[in-house]
C-alpha atoms as a PDB file:
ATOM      1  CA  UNK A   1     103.464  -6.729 -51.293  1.00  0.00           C
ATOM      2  CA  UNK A   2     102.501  -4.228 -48.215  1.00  0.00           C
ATOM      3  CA  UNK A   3     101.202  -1.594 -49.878  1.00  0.00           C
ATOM      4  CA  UNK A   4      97.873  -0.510 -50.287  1.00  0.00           C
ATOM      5  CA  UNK A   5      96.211   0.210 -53.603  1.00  0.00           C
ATOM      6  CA  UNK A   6      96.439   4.038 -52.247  1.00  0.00           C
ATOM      7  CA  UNK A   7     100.054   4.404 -52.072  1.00  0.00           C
ATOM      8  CA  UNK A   8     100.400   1.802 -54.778  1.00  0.00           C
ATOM      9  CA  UNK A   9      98.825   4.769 -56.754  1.00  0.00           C
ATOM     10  CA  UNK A  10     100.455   7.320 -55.494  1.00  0.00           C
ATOM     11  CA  UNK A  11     104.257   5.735 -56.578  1.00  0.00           C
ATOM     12  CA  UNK A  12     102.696   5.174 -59.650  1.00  0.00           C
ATOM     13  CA  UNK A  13     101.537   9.096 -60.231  1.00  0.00           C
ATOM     14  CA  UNK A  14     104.658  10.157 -58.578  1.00  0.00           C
ATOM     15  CA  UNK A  15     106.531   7.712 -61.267  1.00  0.00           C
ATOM     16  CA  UNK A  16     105.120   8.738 -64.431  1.00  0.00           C
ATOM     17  CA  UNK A  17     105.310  12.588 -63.199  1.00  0.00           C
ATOM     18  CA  UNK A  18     109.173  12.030 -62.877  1.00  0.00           C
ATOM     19  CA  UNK A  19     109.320  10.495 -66.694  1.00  0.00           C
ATOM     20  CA  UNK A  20     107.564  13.293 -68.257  1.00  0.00           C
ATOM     21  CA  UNK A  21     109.543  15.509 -66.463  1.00  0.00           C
ATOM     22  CA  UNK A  22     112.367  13.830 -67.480  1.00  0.00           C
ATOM     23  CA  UNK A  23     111.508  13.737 -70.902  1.00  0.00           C
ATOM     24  CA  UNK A  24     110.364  17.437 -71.245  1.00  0.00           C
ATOM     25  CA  UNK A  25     113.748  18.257 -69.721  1.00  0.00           C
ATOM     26  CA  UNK A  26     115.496  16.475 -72.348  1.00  0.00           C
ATOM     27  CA  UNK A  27     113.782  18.829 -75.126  1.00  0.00           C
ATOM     28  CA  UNK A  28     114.961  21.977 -73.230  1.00  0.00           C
ATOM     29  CA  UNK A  29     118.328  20.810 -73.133  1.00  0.00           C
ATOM     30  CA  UNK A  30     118.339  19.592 -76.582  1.00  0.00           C
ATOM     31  CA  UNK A  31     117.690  23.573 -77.321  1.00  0.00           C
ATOM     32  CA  UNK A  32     120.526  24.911 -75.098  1.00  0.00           C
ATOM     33  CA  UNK A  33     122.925  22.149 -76.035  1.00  0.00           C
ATOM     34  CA  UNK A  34     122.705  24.006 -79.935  1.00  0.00           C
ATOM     35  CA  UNK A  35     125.982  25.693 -80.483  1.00  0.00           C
ATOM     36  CA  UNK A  36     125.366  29.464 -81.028  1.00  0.00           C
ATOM     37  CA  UNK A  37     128.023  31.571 -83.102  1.00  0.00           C
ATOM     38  CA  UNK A  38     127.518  34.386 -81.062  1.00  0.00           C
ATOM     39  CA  UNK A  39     128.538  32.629 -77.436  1.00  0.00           C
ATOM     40  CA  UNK A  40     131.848  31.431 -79.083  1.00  0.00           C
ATOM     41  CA  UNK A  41     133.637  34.547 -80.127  1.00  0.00           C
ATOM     42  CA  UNK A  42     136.859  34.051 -78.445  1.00  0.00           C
ATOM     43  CA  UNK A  43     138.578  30.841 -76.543  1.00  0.00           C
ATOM     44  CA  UNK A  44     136.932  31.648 -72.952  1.00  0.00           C
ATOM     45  CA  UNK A  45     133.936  31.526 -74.452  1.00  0.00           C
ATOM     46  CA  UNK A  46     134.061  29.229 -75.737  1.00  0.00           C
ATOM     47  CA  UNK A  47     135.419  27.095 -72.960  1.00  0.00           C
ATOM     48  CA  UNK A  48     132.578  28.270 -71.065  1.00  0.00           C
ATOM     49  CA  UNK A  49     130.623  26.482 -73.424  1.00  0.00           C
ATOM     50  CA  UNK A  50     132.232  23.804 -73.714  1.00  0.00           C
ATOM     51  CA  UNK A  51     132.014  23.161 -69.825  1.00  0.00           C
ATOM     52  CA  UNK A  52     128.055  24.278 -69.884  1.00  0.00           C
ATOM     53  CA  UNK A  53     127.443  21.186 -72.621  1.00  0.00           C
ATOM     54  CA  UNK A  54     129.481  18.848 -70.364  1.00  0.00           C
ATOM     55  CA  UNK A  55     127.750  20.001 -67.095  1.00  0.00           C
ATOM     56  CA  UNK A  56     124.501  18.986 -69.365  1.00  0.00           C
ATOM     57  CA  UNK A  57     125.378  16.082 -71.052  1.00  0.00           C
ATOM     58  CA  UNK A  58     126.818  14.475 -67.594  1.00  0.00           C
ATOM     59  CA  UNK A  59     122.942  15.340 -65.837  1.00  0.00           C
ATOM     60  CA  UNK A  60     120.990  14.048 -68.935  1.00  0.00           C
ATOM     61  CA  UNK A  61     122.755  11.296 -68.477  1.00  0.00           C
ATOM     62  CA  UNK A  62     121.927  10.511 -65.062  1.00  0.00           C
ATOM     63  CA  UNK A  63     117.949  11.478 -66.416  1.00  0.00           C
ATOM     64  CA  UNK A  64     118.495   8.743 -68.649  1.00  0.00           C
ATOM     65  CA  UNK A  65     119.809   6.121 -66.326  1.00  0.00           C
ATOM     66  CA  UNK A  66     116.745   7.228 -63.862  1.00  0.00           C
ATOM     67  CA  UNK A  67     114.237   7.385 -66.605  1.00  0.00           C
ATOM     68  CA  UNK A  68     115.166   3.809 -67.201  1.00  0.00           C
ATOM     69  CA  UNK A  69     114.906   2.467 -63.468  1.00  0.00           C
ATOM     70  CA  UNK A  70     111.360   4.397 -63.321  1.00  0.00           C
ATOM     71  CA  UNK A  71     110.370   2.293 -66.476  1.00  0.00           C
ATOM     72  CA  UNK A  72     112.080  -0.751 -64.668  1.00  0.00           C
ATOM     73  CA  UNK A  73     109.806  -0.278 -61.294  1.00  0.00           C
ATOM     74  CA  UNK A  74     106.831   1.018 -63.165  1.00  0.00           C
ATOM     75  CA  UNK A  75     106.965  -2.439 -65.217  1.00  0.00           C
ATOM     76  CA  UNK A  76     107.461  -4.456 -62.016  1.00  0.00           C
ATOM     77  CA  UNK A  77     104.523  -2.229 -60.903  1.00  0.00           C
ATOM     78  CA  UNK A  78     102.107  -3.359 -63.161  1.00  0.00           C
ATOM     79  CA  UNK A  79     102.784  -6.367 -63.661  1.00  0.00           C
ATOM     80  CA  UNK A  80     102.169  -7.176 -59.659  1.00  0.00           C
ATOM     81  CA  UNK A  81     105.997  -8.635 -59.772  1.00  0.00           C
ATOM     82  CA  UNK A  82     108.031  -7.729 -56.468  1.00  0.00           C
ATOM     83  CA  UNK A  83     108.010  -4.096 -56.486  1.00  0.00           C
ATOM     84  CA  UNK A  84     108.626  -2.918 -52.917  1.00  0.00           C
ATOM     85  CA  UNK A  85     110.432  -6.086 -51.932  1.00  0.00           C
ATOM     86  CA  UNK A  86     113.936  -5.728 -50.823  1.00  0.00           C
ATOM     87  CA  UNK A  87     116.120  -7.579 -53.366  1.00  0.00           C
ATOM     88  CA  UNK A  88     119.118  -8.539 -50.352  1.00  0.00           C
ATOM     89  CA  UNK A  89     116.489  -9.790 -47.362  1.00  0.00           C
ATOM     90  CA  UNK A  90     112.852 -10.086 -48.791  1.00  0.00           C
ATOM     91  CA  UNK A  91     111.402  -7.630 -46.634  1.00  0.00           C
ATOM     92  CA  UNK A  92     108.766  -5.172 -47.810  1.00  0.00           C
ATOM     93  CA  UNK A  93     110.490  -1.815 -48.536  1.00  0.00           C
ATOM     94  CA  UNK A  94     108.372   0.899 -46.370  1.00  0.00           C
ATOM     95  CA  UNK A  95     106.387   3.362 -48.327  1.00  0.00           C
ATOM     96  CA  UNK A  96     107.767   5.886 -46.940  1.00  0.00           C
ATOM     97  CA  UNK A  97     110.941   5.244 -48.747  1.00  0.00           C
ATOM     98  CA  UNK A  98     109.883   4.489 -52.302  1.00  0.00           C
ATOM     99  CA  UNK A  99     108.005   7.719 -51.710  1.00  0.00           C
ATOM    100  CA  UNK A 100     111.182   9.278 -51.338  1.00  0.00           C
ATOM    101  CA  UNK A 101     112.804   7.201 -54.085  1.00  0.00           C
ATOM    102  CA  UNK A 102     110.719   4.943 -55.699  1.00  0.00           C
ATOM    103  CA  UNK A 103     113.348   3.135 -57.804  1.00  0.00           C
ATOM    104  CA  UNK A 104     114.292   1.645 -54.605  1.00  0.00           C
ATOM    105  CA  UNK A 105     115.286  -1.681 -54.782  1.00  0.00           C
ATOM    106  CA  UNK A 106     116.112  -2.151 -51.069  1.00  0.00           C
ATOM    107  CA  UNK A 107     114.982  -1.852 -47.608  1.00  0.00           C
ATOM    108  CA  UNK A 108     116.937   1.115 -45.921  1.00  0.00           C
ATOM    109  CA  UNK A 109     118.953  -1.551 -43.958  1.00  0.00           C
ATOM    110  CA  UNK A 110     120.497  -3.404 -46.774  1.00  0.00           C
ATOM    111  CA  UNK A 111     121.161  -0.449 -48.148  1.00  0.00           C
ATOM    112  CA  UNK A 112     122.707   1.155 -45.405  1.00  0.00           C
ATOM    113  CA  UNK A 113     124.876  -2.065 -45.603  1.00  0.00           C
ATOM    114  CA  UNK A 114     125.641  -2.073 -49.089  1.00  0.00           C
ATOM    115  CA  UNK A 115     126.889   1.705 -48.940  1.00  0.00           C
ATOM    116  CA  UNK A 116     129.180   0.743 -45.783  1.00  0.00           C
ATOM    117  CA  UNK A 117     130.555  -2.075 -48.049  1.00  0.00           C
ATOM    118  CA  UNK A 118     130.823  -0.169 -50.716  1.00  0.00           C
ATOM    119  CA  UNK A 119     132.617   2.917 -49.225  1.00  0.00           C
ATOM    120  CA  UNK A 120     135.059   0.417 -47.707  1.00  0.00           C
ATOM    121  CA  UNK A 121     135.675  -1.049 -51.007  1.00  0.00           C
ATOM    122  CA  UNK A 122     136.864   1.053 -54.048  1.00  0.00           C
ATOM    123  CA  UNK A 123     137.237  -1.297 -56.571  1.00  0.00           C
ATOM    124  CA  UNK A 124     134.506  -3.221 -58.095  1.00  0.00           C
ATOM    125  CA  UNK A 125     132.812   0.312 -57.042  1.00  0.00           C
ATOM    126  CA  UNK A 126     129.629   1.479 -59.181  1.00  0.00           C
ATOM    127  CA  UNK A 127     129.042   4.733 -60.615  1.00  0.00           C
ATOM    128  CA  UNK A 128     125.127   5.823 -59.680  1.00  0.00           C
ATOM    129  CA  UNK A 129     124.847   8.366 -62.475  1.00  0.00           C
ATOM    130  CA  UNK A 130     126.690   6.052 -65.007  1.00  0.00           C
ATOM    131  CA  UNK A 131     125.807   2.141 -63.621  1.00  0.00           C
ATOM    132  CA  UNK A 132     129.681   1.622 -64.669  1.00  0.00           C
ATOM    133  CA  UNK A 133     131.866  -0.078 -62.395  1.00  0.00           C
ATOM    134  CA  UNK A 134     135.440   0.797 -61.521  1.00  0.00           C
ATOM    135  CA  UNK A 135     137.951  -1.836 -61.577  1.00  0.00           C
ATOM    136  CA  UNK A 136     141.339  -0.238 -61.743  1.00  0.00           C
ATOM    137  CA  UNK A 137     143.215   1.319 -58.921  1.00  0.00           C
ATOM    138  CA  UNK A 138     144.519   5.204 -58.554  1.00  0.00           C
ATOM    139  CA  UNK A 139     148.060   5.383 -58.373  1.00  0.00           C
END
């Protein structure tokens, strides 16, 4: 691994900042997802509601899903496995980078590759905020 116990700390700071953010976030929206009489008096209301929960559920969802790659690459992280090592070519992933996003599991090249590919390709395609894949074809 190329990184020095410095930055190796700093990732890991950064990481565990983003899960307790993540988590306190999830307590706050727990509140506002609470159905109030009052908001849902007549049917636009209450479809503004309605559309306000979705809007929620669909971002605490994606929380989730990242909550569970920061657990992922703080595991990998302390348990001196590859963190930082691109999983396509075996390079070490720059700092830099996993600064940026430090659930990154490759180098900006392969990735950069992988998003060409993918964008060429719709089905097999993944959902980031869901980690479903799409397999059928729009007609």
């Amino acid at each position: 691994m190329g990184l020095t116990k410095k930055e190796i700390k700093i990732l890991k700071e950064k990481m565990i900042l983003e899960k307790e953010r993540i988590s306190s976030s999830f307590v706050l929206d727990a509140q506002k997802l609470e159905v109030n009489s009052d908001q849902t008096k007549d049917e636009t209301d209450q479809t503004n509601a309605d559309l306000e929960r979705s809007r929620m559920l669909r971002f605490r969802n994606r929380d989730l899903f990242y909550a569970k790659k920061l657990e992922l690459a703080l595991t990998k992280l302390n348990n001196g496995d590859d963190y930082g090592c691109c999983e396509e070519c075996g390079v070490d992933i720059k700092f830099e980078r996993l600064l940026a996003r430090p659930t990154a599991q490759m180098c900006i090249t392969c990735k950069d590759e992988a998003e060409r590919e993918e964008s060429n390709n719709f089905i097999g395609r993944q959902s980031k905020s869901l980690n479903k894949t799409f397999n059928q074809v729009l007609a």
